[in-house]
Every structure is written in structure tokens, then in C-alpha cells.
N, C-alpha and C. Protein backbone atom coordinates (compact mmCIF):
# COMPACT_ATOMS: atom_id res chain seq x y z
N UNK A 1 0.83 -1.20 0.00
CA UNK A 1 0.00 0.00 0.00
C UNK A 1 0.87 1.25 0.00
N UNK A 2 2.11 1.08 0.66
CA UNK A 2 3.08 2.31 0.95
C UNK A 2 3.49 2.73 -0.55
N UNK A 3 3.69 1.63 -1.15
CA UNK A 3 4.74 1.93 -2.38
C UNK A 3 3.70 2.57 -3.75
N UNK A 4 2.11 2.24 -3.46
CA UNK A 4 0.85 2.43 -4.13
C UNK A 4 0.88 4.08 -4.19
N UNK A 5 1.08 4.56 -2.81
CA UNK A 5 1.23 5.89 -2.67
C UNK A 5 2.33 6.87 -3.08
N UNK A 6 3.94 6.35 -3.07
CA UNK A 6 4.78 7.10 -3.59
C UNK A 6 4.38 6.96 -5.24
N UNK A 7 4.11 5.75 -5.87
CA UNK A 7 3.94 5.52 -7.18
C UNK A 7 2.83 7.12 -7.81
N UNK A 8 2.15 7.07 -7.12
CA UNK A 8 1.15 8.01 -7.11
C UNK A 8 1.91 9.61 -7.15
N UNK A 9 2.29 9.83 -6.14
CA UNK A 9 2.94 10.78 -6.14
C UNK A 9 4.46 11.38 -6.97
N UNK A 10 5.25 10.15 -7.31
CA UNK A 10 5.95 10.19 -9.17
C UNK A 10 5.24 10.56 -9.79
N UNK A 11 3.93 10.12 -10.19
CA UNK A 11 3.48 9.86 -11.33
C UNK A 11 2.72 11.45 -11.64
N UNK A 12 1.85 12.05 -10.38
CA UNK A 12 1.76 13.25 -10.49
C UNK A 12 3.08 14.25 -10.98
N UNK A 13 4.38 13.86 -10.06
CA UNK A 13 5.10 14.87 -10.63
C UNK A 13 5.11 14.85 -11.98
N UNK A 14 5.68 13.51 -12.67
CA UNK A 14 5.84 13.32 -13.97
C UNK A 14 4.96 14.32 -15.12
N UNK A 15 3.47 13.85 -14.32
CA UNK A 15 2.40 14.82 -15.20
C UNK A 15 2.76 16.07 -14.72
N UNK A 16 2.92 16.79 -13.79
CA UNK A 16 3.24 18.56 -14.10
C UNK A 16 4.55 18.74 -14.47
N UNK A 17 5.34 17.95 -14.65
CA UNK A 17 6.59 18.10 -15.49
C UNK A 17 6.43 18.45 -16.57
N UNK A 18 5.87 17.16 -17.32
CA UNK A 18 5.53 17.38 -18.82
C UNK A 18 4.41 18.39 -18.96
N UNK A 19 3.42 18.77 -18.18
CA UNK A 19 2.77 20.23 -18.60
C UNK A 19 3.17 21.34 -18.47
N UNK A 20 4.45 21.51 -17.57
CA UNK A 20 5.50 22.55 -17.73
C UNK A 20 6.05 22.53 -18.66
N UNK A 21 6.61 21.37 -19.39
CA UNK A 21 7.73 21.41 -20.37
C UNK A 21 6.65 21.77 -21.81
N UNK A 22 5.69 21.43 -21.65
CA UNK A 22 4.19 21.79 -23.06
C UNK A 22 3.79 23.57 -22.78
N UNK A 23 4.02 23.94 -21.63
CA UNK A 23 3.77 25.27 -21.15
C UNK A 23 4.82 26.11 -21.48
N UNK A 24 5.86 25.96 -21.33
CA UNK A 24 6.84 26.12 -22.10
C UNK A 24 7.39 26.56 -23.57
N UNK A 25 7.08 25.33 -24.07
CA UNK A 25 6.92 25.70 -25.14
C UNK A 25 5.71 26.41 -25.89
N UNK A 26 4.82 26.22 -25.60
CA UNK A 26 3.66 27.11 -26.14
C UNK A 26 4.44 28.59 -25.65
N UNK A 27 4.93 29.23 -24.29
CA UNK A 27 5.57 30.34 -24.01
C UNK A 27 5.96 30.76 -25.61
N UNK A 28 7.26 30.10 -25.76
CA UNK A 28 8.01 30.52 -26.27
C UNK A 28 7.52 30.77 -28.11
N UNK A 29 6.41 30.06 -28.33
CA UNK A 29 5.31 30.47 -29.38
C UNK A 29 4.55 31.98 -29.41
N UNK A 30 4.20 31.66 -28.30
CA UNK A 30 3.27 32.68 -28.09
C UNK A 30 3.68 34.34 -28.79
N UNK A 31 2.47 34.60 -28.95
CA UNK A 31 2.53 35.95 -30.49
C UNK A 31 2.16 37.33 -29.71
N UNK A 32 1.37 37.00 -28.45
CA UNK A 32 0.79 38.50 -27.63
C UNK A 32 0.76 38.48 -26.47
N UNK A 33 0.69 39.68 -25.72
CA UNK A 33 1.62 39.45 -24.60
C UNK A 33 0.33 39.06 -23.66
N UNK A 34 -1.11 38.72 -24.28
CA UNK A 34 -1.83 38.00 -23.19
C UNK A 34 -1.64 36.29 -23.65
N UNK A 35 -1.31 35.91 -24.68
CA UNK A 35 -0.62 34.89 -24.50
C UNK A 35 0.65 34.49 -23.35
N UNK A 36 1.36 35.50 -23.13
CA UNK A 36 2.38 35.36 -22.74
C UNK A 36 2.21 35.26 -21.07
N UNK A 37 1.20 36.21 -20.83
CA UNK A 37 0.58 36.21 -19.53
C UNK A 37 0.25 34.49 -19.19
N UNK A 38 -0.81 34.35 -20.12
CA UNK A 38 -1.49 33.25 -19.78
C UNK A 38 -0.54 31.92 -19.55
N UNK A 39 0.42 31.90 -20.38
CA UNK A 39 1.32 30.89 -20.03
C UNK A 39 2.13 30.83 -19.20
N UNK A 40 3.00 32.14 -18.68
CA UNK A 40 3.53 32.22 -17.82
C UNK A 40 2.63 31.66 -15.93
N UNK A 41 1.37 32.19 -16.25
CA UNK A 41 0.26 32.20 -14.86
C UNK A 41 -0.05 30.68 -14.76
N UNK A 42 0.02 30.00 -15.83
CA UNK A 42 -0.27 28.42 -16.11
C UNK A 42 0.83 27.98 -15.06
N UNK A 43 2.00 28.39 -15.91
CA UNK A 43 3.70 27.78 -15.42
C UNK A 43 3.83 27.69 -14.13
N UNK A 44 3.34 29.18 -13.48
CA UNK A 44 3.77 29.45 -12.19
C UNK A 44 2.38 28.56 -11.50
N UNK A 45 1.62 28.65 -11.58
CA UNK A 45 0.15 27.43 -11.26
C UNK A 45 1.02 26.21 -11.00
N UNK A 46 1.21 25.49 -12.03
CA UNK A 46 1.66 24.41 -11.95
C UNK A 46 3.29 23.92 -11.11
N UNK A 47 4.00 24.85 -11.22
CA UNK A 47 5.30 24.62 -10.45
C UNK A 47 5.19 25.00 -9.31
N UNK A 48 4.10 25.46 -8.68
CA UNK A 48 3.51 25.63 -7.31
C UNK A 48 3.08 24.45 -6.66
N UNK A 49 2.41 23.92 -7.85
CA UNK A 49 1.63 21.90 -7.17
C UNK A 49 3.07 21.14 -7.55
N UNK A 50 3.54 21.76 -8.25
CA UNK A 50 4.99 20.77 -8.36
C UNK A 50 5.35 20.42 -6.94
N UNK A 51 5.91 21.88 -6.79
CA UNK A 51 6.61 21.75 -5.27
C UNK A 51 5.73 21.26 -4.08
N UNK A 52 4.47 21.56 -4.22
CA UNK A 52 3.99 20.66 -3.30
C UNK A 52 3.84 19.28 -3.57
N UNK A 53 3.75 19.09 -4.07
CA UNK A 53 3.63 17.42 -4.51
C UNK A 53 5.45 16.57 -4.14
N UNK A 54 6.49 17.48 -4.78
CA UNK A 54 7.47 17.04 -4.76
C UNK A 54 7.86 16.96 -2.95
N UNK A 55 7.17 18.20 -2.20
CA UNK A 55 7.44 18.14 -0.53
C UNK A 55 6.99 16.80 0.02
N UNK A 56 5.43 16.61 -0.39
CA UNK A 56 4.52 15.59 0.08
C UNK A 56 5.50 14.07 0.01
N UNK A 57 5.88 13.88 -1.43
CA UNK A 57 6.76 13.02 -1.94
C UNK A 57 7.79 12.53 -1.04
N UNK A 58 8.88 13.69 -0.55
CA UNK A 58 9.76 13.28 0.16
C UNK A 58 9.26 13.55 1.61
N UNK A 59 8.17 13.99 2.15
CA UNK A 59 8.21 13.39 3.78
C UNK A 59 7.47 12.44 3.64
N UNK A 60 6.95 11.65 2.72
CA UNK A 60 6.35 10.46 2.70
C UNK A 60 7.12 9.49 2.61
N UNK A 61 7.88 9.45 1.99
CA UNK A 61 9.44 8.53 1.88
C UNK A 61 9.69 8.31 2.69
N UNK A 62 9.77 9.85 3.65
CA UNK A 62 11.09 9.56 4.71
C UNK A 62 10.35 9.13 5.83
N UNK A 63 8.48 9.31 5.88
CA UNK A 63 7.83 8.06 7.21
C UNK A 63 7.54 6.97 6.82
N UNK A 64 7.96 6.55 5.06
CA UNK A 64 7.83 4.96 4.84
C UNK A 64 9.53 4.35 5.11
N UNK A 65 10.63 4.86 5.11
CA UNK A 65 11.48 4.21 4.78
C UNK A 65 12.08 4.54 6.03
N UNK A 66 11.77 5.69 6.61
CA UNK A 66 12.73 6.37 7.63
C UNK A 66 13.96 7.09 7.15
N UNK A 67 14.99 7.65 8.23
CA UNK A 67 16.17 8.36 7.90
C UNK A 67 17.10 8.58 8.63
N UNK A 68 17.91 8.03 8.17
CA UNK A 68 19.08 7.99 9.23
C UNK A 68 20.09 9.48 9.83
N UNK A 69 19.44 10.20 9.30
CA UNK A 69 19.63 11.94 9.43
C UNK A 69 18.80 12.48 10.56
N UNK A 70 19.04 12.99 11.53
CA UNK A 70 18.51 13.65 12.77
C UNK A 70 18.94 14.87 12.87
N UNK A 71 17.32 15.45 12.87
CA UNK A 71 17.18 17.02 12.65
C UNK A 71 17.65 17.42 13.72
């Protein structure tokens, strides 16, 4: 069940990776600067759930596997 959950939480990153890296490039398309808005507000949207997802990710790890590091 533990490993059900990190799988989960890769797999999200994976997906806002690749909609960053599609966000991205549409950016760098983009013809007006409310295009430019809009993609940029997407980008920053999404690399916001990145980082949360990527936090969630590693303190979940570290109460499935533990850590030999003491805060």
C-alpha cells in the first residue's frame, strides 16, 4: 500500500513536469503578450503543485522508509 502511494505521487510529478515542459513551449510560441501572460500564470500554477507534490513526496518517503539523518 506504501509503495501504491509514492507511485502516485511520481506519477503526479511526472504529469506537471511534462505540462511545464508543453507550457513552455507554447511560451516561447506565443505571439501576444496576453498569451504570454497566460502561459507564464499556467507555469507558475503548476510549479507551485509541483513543489507541493514534490514536498509531500519526500516526507512520505522519509515516514515509509525512515532516515538515518537527525534534525
Amino acid at each position: 500500500m506504501q509503495n501504491k502511494e509514492l507511485n502516485k505521487f511520481n506519477k503526479m510529478l511526472s504529469d506537471k513536469a511534462t505540462i511545464i515542459g508543453n507550457l513552455s513551449n507554447q511560451y516561447s510560441k506565443a505571439s501576444t503578450p496576453e498569451e504570454l501572460m497566460w502561459c507564464a500564470i499556467q507555469m507558475q500554477n503548476h510549479a507551485n503543485a509541483l513543489r507541493v507534490i514534490a514536498e509531500r513526496l519526500g516526507t512520505d518517503t522519509k515516514n515509509i522508509y525512515g532516515s538515518d539523518h537527525h534534525e
